[in-house]
C-alpha atoms as a PDB file:
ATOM      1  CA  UNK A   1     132.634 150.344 109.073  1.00  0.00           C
ATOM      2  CA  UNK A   2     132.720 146.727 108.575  1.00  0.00           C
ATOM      3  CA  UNK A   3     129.305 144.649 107.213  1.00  0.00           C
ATOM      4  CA  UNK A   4     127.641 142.416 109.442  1.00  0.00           C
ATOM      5  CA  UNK A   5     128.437 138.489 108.988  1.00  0.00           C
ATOM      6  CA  UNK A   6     125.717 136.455 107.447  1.00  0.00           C
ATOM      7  CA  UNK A   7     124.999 133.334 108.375  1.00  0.00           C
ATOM      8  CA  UNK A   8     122.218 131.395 106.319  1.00  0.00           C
ATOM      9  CA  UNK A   9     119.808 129.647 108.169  1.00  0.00           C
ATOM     10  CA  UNK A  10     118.124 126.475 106.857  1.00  0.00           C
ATOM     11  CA  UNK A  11     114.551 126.645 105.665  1.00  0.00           C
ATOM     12  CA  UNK A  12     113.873 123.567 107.297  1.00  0.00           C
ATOM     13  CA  UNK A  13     114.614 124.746 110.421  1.00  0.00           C
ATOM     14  CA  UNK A  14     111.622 127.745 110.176  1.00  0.00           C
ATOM     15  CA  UNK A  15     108.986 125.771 108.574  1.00  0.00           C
ATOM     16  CA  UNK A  16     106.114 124.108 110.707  1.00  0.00           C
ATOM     17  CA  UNK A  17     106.342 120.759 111.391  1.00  0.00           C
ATOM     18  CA  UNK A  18     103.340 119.413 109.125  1.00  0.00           C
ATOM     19  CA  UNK A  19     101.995 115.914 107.562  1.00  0.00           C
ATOM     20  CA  UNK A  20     100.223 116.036 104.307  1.00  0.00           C
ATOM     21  CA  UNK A  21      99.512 119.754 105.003  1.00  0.00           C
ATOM     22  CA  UNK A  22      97.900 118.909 108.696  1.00  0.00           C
ATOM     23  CA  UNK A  23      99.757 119.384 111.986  1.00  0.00           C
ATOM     24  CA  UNK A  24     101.789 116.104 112.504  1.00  0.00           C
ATOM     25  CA  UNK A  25      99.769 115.213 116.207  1.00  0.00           C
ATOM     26  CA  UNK A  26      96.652 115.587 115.050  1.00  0.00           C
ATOM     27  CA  UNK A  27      96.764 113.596 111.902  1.00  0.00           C
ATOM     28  CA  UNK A  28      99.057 110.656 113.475  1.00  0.00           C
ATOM     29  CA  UNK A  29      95.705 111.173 116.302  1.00  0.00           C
ATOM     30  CA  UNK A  30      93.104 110.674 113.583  1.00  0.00           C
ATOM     31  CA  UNK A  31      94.649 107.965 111.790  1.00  0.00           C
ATOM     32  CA  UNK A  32      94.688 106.282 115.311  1.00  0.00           C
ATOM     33  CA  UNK A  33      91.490 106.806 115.955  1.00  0.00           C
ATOM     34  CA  UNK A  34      90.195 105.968 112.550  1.00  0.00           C
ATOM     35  CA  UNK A  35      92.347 102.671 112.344  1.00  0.00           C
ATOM     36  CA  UNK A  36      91.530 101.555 115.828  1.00  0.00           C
ATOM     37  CA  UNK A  37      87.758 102.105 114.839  1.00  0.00           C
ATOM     38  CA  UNK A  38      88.536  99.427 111.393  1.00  0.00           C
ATOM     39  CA  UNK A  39      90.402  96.793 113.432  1.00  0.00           C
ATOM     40  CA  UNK A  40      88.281  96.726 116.116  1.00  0.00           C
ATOM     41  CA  UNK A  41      84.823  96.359 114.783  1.00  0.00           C
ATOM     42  CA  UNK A  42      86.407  94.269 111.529  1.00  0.00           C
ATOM     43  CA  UNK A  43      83.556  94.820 109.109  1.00  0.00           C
ATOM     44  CA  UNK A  44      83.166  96.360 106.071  1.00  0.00           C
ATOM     45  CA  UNK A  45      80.808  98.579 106.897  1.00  0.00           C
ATOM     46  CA  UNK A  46      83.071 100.275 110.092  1.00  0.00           C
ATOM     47  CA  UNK A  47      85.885  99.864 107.677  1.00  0.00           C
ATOM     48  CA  UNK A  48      83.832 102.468 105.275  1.00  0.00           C
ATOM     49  CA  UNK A  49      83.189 104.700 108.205  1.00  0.00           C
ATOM     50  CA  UNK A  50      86.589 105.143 109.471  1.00  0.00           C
ATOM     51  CA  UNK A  51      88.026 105.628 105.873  1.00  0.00           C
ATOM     52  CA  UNK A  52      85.274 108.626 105.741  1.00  0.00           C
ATOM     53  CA  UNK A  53      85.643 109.880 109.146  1.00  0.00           C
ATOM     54  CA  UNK A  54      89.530 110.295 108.703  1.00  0.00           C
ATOM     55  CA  UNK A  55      88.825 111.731 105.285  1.00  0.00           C
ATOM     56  CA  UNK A  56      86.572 114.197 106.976  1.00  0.00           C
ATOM     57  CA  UNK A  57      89.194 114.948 109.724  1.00  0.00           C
ATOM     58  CA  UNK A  58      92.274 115.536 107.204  1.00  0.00           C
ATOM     59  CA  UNK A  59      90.313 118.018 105.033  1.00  0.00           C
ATOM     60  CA  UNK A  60      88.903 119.945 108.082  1.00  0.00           C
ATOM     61  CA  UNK A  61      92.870 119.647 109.521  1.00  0.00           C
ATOM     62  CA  UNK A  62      94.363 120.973 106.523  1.00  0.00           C
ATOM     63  CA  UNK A  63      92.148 123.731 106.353  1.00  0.00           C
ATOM     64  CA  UNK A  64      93.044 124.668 109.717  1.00  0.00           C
ATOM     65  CA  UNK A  65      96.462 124.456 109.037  1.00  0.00           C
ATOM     66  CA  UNK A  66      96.167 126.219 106.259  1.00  0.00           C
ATOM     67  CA  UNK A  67      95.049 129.364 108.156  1.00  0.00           C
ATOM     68  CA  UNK A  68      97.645 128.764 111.167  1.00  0.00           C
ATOM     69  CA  UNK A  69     100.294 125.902 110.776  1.00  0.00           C
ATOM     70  CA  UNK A  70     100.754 125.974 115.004  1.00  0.00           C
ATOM     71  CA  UNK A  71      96.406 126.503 115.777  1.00  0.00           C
ATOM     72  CA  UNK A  72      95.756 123.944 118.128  1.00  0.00           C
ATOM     73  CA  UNK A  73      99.119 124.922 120.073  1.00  0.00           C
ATOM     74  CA  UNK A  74      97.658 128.274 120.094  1.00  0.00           C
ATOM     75  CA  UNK A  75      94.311 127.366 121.234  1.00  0.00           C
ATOM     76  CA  UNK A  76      95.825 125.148 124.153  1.00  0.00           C
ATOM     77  CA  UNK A  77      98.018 127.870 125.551  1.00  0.00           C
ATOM     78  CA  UNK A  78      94.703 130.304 125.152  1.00  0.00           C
ATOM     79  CA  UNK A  79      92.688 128.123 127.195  1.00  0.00           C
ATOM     80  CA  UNK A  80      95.607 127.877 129.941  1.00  0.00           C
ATOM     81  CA  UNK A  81      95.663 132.128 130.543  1.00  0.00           C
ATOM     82  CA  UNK A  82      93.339 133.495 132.878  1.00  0.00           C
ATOM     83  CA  UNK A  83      90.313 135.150 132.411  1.00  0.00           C
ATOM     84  CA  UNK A  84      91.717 138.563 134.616  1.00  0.00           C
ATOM     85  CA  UNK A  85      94.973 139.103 136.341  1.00  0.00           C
ATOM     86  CA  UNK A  86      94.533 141.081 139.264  1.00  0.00           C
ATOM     87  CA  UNK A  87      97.410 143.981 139.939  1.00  0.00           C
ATOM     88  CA  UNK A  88      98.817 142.690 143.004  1.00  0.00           C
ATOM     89  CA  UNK A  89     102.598 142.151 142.395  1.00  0.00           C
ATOM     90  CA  UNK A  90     103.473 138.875 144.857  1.00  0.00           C
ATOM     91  CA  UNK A  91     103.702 135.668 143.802  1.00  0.00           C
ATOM     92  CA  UNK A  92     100.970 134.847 146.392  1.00  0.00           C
ATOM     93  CA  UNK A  93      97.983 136.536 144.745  1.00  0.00           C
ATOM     94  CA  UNK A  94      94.998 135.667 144.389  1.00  0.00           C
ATOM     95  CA  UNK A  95      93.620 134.030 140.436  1.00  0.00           C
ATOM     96  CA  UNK A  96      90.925 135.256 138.680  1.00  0.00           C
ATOM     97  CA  UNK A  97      87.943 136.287 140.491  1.00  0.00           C
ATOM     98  CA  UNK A  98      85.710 137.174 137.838  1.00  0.00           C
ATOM     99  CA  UNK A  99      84.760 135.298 134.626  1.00  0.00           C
ATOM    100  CA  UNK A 100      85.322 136.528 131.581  1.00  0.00           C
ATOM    101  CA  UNK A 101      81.852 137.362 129.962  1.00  0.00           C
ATOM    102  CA  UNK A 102      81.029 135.944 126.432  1.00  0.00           C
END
C-alpha cells in the first residue's frame, strides 16, 4: 500500500489575523476612535484621554483575544441565530415565536 502525499501547509495561512495581539478591526476601530477624539478637540487634556482610552481598549482587546483570537466574529454570528427554530421543513416557515428566556 502506498503512503499518503504530504503537502505542508504554511503556518501563516492557519494563524488568526491579529495586530499587537488584538483582532486587526477592532484595534484599527479604536485607534480611529481614539485619534479622531485628539484631532478633533486639539487640547492636551483630550489628547491625554484618548491616549488612555485606547490604552484601556488594547489591554481589554488583547485579553479577549487572548481567550478567542475570532470572539467578536463569534459573538456577531451568535446574535444573528434565532432564539427557536420551529420543525416545519419549508422554506416558508414561520421565525421564532418565543423568546429565549435569560
Amino acid at each position: 500500500m502506498a503512503e499518503l502525499q504530504r503537502i505542508p501547509i504554511h503556518r501563516s495561512l492557519n494563524r488568526p489575523n491579529l495586530l499587537a495581539g488584538c483582532e486587526r478591526e477592532l484595534i484599527l476601530v479604536s485607534g480611529m476612535i481614539a485619534g479622531t477624539l485628539v484631532v478633533v478637540a486639539m487640547a492636551w487634556v483630550t489628547a491625554v484621554v484618548g491616549v488612555l482610552f485606547w490604552l484601556g481598549i488594547v489591554t481589554v482587546l488583547r485579553q479577549m483575544a487572548k481567550a478567542d483570537p475570532m470572539m467578536s466574529k463569534v459573538y456577531l454570528q451568535h446574535i444573528r441565530y434565532k432564539a427557536f427554530y420551529p420543525t416545519h421543513a419549508t422554506p416558508w416557515a414561520d421565525g421564532a415565536r418565543w423568546v429565549r428566556e435569560k
